[in-house]
PDB file of N, CA and C in Angstrom:
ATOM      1  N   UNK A   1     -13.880 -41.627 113.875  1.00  0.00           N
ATOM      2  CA  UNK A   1     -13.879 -40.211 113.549  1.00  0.00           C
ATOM      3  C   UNK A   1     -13.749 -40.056 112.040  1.00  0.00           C
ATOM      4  N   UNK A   2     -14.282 -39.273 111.536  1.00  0.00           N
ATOM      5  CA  UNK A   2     -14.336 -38.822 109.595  1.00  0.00           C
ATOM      6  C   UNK A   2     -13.163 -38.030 109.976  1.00  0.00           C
ATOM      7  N   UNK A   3     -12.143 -38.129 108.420  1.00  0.00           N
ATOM      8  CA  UNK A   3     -11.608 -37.849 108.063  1.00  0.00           C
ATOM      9  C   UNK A   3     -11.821 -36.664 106.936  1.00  0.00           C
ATOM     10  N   UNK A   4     -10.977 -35.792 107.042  1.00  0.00           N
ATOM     11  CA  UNK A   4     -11.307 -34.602 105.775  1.00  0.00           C
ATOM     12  C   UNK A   4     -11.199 -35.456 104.375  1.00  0.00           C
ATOM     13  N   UNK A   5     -11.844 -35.347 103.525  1.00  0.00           N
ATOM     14  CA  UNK A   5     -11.615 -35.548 101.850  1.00  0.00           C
ATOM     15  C   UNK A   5     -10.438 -34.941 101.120  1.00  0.00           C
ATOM     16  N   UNK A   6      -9.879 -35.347 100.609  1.00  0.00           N
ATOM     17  CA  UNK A   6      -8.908 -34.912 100.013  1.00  0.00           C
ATOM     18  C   UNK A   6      -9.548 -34.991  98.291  1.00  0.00           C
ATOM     19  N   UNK A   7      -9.159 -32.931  98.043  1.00  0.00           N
ATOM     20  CA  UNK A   7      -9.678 -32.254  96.776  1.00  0.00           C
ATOM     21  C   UNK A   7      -9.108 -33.370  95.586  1.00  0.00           C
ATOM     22  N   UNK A   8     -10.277 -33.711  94.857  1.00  0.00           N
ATOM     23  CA  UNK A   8      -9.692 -34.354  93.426  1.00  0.00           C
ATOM     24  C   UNK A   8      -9.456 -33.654  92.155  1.00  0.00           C
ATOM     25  N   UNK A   9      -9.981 -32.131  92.644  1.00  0.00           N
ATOM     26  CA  UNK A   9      -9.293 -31.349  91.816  1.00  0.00           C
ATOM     27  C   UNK A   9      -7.326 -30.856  91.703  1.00  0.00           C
ATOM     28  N   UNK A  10      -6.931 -30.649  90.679  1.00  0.00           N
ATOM     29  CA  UNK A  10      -6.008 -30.130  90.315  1.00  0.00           C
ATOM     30  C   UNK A  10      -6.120 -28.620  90.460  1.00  0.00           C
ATOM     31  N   UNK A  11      -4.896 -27.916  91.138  1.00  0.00           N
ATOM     32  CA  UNK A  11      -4.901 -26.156  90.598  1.00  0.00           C
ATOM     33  C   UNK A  11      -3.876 -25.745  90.187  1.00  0.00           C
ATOM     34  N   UNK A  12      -4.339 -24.351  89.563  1.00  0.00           N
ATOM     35  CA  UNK A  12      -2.963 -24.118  89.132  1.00  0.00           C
ATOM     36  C   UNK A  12      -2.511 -23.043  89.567  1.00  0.00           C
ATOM     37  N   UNK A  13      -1.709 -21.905  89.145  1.00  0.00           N
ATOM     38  CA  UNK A  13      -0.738 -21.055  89.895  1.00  0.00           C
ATOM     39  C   UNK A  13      -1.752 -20.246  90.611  1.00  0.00           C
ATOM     40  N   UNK A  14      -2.973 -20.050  89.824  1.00  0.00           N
ATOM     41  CA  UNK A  14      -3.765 -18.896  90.488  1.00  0.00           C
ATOM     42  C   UNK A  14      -4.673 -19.278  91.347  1.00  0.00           C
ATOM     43  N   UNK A  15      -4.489 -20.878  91.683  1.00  0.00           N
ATOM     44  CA  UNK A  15      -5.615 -20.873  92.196  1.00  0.00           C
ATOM     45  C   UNK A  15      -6.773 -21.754  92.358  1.00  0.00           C
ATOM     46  N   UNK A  16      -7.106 -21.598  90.861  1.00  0.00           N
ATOM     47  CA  UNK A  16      -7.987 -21.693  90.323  1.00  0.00           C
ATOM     48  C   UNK A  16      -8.259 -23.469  89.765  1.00  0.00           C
ATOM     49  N   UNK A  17      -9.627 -24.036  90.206  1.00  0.00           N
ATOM     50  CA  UNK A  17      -9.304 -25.397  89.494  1.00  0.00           C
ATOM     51  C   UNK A  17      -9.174 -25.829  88.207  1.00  0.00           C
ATOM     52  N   UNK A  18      -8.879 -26.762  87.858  1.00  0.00           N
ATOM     53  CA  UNK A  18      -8.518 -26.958  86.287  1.00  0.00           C
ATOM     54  C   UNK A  18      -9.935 -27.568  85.639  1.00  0.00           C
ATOM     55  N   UNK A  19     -10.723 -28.264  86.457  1.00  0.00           N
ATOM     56  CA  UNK A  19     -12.081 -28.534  86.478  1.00  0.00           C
ATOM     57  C   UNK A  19     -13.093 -27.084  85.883  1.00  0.00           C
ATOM     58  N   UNK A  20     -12.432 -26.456  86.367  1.00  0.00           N
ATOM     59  CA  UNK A  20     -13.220 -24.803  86.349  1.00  0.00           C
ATOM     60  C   UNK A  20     -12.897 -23.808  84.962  1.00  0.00           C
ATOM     61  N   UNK A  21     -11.478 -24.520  84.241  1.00  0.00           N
ATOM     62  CA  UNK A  21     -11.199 -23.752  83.915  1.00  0.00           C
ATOM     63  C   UNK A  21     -10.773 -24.154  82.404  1.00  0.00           C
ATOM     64  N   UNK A  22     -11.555 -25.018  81.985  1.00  0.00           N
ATOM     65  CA  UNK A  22     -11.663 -26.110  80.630  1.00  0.00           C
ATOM     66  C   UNK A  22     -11.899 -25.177  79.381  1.00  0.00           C
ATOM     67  N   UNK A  23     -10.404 -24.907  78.235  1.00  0.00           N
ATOM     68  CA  UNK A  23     -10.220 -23.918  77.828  1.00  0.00           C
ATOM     69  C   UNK A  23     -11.094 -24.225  76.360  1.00  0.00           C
ATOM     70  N   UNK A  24     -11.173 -25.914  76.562  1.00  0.00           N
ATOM     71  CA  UNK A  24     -11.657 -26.408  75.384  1.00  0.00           C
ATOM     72  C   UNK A  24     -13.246 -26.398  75.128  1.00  0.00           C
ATOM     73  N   UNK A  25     -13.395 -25.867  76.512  1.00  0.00           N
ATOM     74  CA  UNK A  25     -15.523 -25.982  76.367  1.00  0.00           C
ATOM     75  C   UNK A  25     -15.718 -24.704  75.764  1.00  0.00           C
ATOM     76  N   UNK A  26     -16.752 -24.939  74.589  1.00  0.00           N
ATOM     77  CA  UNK A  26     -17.657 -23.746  74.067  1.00  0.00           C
ATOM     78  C   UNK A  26     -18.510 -23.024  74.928  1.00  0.00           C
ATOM     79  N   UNK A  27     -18.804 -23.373  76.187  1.00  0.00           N
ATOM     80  CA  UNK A  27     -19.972 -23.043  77.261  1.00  0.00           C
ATOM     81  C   UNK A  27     -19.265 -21.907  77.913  1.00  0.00           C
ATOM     82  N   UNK A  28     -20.214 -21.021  78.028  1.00  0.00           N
ATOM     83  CA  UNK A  28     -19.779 -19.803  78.409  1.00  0.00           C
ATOM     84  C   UNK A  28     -19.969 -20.314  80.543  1.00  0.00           C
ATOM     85  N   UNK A  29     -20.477 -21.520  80.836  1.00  0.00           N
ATOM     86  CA  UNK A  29     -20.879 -21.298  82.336  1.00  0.00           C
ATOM     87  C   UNK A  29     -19.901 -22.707  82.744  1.00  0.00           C
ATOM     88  N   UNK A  30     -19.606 -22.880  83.889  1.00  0.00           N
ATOM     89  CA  UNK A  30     -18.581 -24.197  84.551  1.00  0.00           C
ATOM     90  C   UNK A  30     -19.904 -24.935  85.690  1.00  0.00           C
ATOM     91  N   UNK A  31     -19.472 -25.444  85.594  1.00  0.00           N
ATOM     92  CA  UNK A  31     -20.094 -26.842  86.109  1.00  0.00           C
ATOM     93  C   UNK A  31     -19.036 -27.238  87.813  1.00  0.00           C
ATOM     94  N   UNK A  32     -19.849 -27.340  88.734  1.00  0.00           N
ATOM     95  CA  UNK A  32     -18.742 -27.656  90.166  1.00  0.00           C
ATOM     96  C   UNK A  32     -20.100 -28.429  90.819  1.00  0.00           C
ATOM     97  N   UNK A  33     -19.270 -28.324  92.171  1.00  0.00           N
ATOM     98  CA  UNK A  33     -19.883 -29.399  92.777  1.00  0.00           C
ATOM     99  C   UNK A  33     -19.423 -28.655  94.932  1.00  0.00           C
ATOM    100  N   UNK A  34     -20.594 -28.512  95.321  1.00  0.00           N
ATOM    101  CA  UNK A  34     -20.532 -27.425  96.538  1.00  0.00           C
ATOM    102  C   UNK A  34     -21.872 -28.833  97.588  1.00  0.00           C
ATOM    103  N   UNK A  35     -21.136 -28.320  99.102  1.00  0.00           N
ATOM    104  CA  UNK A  35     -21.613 -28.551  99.976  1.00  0.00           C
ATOM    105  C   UNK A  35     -21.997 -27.438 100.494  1.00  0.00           C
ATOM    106  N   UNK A  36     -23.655 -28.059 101.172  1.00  0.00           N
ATOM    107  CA  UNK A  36     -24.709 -27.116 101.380  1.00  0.00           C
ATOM    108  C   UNK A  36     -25.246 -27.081 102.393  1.00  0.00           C
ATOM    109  N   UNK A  37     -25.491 -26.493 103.180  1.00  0.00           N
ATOM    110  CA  UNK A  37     -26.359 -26.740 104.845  1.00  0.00           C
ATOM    111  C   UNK A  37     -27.806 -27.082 103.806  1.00  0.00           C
ATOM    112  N   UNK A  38     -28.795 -28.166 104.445  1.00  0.00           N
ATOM    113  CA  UNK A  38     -29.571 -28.830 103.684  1.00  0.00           C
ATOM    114  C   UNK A  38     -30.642 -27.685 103.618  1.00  0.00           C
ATOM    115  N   UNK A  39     -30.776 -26.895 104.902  1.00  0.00           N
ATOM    116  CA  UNK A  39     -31.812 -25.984 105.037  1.00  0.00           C
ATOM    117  C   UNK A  39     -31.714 -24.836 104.273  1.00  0.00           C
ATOM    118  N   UNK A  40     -30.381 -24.324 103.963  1.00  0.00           N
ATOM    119  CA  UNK A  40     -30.370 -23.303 103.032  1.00  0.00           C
ATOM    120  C   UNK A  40     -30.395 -24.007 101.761  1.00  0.00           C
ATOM    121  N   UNK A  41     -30.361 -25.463 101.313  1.00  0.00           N
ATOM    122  CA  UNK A  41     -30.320 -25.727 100.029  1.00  0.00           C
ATOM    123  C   UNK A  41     -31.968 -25.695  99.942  1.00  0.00           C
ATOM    124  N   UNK A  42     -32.673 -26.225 100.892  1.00  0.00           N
ATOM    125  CA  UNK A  42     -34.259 -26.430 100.796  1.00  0.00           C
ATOM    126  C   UNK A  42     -34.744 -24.826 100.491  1.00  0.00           C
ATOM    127  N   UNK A  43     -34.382 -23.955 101.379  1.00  0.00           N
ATOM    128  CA  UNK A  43     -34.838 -22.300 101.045  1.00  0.00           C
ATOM    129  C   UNK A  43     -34.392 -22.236  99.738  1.00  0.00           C
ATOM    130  N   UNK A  44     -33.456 -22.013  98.882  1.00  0.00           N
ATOM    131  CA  UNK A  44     -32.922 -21.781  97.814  1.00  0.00           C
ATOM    132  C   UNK A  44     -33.605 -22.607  96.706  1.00  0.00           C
ATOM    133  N   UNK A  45     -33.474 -23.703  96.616  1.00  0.00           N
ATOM    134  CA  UNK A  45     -34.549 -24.721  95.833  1.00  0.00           C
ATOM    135  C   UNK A  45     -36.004 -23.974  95.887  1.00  0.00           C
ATOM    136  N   UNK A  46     -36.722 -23.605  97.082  1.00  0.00           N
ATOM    137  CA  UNK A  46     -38.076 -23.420  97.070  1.00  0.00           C
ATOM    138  C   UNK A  46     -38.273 -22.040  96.597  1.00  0.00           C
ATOM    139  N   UNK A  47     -37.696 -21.276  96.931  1.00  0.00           N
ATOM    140  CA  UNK A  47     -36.993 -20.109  95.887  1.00  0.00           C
ATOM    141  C   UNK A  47     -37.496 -20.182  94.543  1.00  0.00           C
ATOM    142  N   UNK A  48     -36.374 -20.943  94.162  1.00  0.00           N
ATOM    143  CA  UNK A  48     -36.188 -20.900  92.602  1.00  0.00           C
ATOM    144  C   UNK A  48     -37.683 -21.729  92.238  1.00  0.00           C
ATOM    145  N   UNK A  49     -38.034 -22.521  92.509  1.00  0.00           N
ATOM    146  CA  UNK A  49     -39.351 -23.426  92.584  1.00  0.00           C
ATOM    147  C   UNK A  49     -40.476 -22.121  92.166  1.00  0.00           C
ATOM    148  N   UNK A  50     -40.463 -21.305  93.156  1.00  0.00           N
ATOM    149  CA  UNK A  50     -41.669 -20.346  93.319  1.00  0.00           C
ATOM    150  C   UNK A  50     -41.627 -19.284  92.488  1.00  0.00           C
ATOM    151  N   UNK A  51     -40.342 -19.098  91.661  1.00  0.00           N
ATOM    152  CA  UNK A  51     -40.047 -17.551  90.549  1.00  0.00           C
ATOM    153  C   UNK A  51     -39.852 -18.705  89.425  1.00  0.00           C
ATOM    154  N   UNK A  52     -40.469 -19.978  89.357  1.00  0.00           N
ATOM    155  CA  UNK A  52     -40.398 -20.525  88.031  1.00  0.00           C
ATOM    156  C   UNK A  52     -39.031 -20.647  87.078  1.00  0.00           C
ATOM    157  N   UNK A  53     -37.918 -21.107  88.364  1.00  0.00           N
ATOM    158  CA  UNK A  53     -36.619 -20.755  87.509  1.00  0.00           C
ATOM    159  C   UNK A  53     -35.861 -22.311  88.495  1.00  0.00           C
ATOM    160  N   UNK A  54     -34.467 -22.578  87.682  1.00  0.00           N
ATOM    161  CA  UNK A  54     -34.222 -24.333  88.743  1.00  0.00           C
ATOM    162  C   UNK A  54     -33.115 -23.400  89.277  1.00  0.00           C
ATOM    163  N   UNK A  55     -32.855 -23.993  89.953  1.00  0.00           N
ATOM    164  CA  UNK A  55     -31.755 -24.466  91.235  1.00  0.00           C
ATOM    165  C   UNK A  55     -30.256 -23.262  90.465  1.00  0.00           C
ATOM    166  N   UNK A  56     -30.099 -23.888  89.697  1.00  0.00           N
ATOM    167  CA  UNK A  56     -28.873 -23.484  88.892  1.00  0.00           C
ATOM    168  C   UNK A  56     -28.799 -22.011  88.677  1.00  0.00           C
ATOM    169  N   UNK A  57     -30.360 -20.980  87.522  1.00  0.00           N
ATOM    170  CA  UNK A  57     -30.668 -20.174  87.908  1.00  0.00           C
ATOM    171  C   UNK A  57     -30.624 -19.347  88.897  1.00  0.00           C
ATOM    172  N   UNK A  58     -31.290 -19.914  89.836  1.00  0.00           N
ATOM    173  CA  UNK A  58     -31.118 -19.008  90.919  1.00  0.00           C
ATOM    174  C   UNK A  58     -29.918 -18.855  92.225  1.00  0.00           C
ATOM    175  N   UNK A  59     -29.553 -19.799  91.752  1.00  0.00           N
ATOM    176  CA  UNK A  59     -27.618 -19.413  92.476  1.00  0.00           C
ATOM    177  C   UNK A  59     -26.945 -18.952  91.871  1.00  0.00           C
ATOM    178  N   UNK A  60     -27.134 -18.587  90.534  1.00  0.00           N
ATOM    179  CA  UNK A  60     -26.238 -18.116  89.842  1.00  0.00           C
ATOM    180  C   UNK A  60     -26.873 -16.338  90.323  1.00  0.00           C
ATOM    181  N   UNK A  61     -28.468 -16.264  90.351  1.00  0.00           N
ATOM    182  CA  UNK A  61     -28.903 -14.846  90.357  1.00  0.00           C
ATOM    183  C   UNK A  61     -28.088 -14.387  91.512  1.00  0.00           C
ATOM    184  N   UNK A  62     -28.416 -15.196  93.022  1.00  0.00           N
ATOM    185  CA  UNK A  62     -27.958 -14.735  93.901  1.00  0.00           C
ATOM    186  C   UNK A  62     -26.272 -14.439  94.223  1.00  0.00           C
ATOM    187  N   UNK A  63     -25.223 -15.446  93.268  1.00  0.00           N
ATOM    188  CA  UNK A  63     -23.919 -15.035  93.443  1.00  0.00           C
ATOM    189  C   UNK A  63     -23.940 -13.823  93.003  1.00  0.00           C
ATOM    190  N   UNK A  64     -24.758 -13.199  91.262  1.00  0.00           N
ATOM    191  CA  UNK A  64     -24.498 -12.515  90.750  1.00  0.00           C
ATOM    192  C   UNK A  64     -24.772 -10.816  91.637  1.00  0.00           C
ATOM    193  N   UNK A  65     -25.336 -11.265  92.419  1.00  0.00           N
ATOM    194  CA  UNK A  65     -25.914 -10.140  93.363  1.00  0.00           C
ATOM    195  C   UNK A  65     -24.846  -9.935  94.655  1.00  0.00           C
ATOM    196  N   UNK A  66     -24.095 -10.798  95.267  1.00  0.00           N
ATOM    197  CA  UNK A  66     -23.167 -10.774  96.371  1.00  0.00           C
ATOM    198  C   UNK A  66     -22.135  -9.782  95.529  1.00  0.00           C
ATOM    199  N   UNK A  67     -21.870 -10.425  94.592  1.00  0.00           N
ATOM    200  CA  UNK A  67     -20.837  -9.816  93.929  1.00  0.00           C
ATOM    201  C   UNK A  67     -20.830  -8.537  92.950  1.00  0.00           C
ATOM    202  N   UNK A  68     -21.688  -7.929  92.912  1.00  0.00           N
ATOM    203  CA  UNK A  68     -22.435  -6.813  92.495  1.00  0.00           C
ATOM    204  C   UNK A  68     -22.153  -6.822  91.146  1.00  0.00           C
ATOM    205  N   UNK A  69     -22.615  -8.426  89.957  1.00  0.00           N
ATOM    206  CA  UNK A  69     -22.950  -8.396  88.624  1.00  0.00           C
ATOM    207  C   UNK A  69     -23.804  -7.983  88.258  1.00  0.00           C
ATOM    208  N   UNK A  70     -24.223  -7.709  86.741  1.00  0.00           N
ATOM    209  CA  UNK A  70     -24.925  -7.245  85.735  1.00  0.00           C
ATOM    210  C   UNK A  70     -25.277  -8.592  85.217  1.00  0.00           C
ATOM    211  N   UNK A  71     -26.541  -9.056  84.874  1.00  0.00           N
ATOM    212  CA  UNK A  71     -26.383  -9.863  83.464  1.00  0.00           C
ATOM    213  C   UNK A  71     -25.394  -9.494  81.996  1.00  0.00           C
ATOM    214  N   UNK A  72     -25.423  -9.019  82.399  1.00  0.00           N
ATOM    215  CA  UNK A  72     -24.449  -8.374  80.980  1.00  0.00           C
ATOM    216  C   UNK A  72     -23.381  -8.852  81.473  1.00  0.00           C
ATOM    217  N   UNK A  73     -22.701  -9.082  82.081  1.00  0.00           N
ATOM    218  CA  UNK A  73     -21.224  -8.845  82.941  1.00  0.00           C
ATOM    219  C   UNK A  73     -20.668 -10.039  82.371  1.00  0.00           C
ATOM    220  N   UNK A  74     -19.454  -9.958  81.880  1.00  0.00           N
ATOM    221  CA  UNK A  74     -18.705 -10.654  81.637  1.00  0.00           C
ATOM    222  C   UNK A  74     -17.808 -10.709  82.307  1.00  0.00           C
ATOM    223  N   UNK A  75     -17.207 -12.194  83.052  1.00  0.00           N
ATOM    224  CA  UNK A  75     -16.078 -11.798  84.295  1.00  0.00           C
ATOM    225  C   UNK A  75     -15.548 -13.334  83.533  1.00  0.00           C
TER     226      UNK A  75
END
Protein backbone atom coordinates (compact mmCIF):
# COMPACT_ATOMS: atom_id res chain seq x y z
CA UNK A 1 0.00 0.00 0.00
CA UNK A 2 1.53 3.85 -0.77
CA UNK A 3 2.01 5.79 1.83
CA UNK A 4 1.10 9.66 1.99
CA UNK A 5 4.37 11.95 1.32
CA UNK A 6 5.30 13.89 3.87
CA UNK A 7 5.38 18.03 2.87
CA UNK A 8 9.16 19.14 2.52
CA UNK A 9 8.00 22.36 2.84
CA UNK A 10 8.31 24.46 6.00
CA UNK A 11 5.23 26.94 7.21
CA UNK A 12 4.81 29.48 9.05
CA UNK A 13 2.17 31.06 11.39
CA UNK A 14 -0.06 31.89 8.47
CA UNK A 15 0.17 29.20 6.74
CA UNK A 16 1.84 29.93 4.20
CA UNK A 17 5.07 28.03 2.74
CA UNK A 18 8.40 29.44 3.21
CA UNK A 19 9.20 28.06 -0.35
CA UNK A 20 6.41 30.57 -1.42
CA UNK A 21 7.37 33.19 0.40
CA UNK A 22 11.26 34.06 -0.40
CA UNK A 23 11.57 37.69 0.83
CA UNK A 24 14.94 37.79 -0.86
CA UNK A 25 13.69 37.13 -4.62
CA UNK A 26 13.38 40.22 -6.90
CA UNK A 27 10.58 38.17 -8.91
CA UNK A 28 7.41 39.47 -8.55
CA UNK A 29 5.87 35.49 -9.34
CA UNK A 30 6.75 32.03 -6.91
CA UNK A 31 7.59 29.04 -8.33
CA UNK A 32 5.63 25.54 -6.65
CA UNK A 33 5.14 22.37 -7.59
CA UNK A 34 1.13 20.83 -7.87
CA UNK A 35 -0.37 17.46 -8.66
CA UNK A 36 -2.59 17.20 -11.59
CA UNK A 37 -5.27 14.77 -12.93
CA UNK A 38 -3.18 14.08 -16.27
CA UNK A 39 -6.36 14.84 -18.33
CA UNK A 40 -6.95 18.19 -17.01
CA UNK A 41 -3.15 18.83 -17.27
CA UNK A 42 -3.41 17.58 -21.14
CA UNK A 43 -6.71 20.10 -21.62
CA UNK A 44 -4.84 22.96 -19.98
CA UNK A 45 -1.45 22.41 -21.83
CA UNK A 46 -3.49 22.16 -25.21
CA UNK A 47 -5.12 25.29 -24.17
CA UNK A 48 -2.30 27.27 -23.67
CA UNK A 49 -0.63 25.44 -26.88
CA UNK A 50 -3.59 26.81 -29.06
CA UNK A 51 -3.74 30.82 -27.63
CA UNK A 52 0.12 30.71 -28.26
CA UNK A 53 0.91 31.15 -24.55
CA UNK A 54 2.95 27.99 -22.12
CA UNK A 55 1.59 26.16 -19.45
CA UNK A 56 2.61 28.72 -16.77
CA UNK A 57 0.64 31.55 -18.57
CA UNK A 58 -2.24 30.05 -18.74
CA UNK A 59 -2.71 28.80 -15.12
CA UNK A 60 -1.85 31.70 -13.95
CA UNK A 61 -4.83 33.34 -16.50
CA UNK A 62 -7.18 30.81 -15.24
CA UNK A 63 -6.36 31.17 -11.27
CA UNK A 64 -6.52 34.82 -12.03
CA UNK A 65 -10.12 34.36 -13.16
CA UNK A 66 -11.43 31.84 -10.18
CA UNK A 67 -10.37 34.42 -8.05
CA UNK A 68 -11.79 37.40 -9.71
CA UNK A 69 -8.09 39.22 -10.59
CA UNK A 70 -7.20 42.04 -12.79
CA UNK A 71 -3.85 41.92 -14.49
CA UNK A 72 -3.18 44.87 -12.76
CA UNK A 73 -3.89 43.26 -9.38
CA UNK A 74 -1.49 43.17 -7.02
CA UNK A 75 -2.19 40.56 -4.20
Amino acid sequence: MLQPRTPTCQSDDAGMSNAMTDENSDSPKSRTTIEVDRQVWRQVRGEAVSEGKNVSEKLEEILREYVELDEDDDA
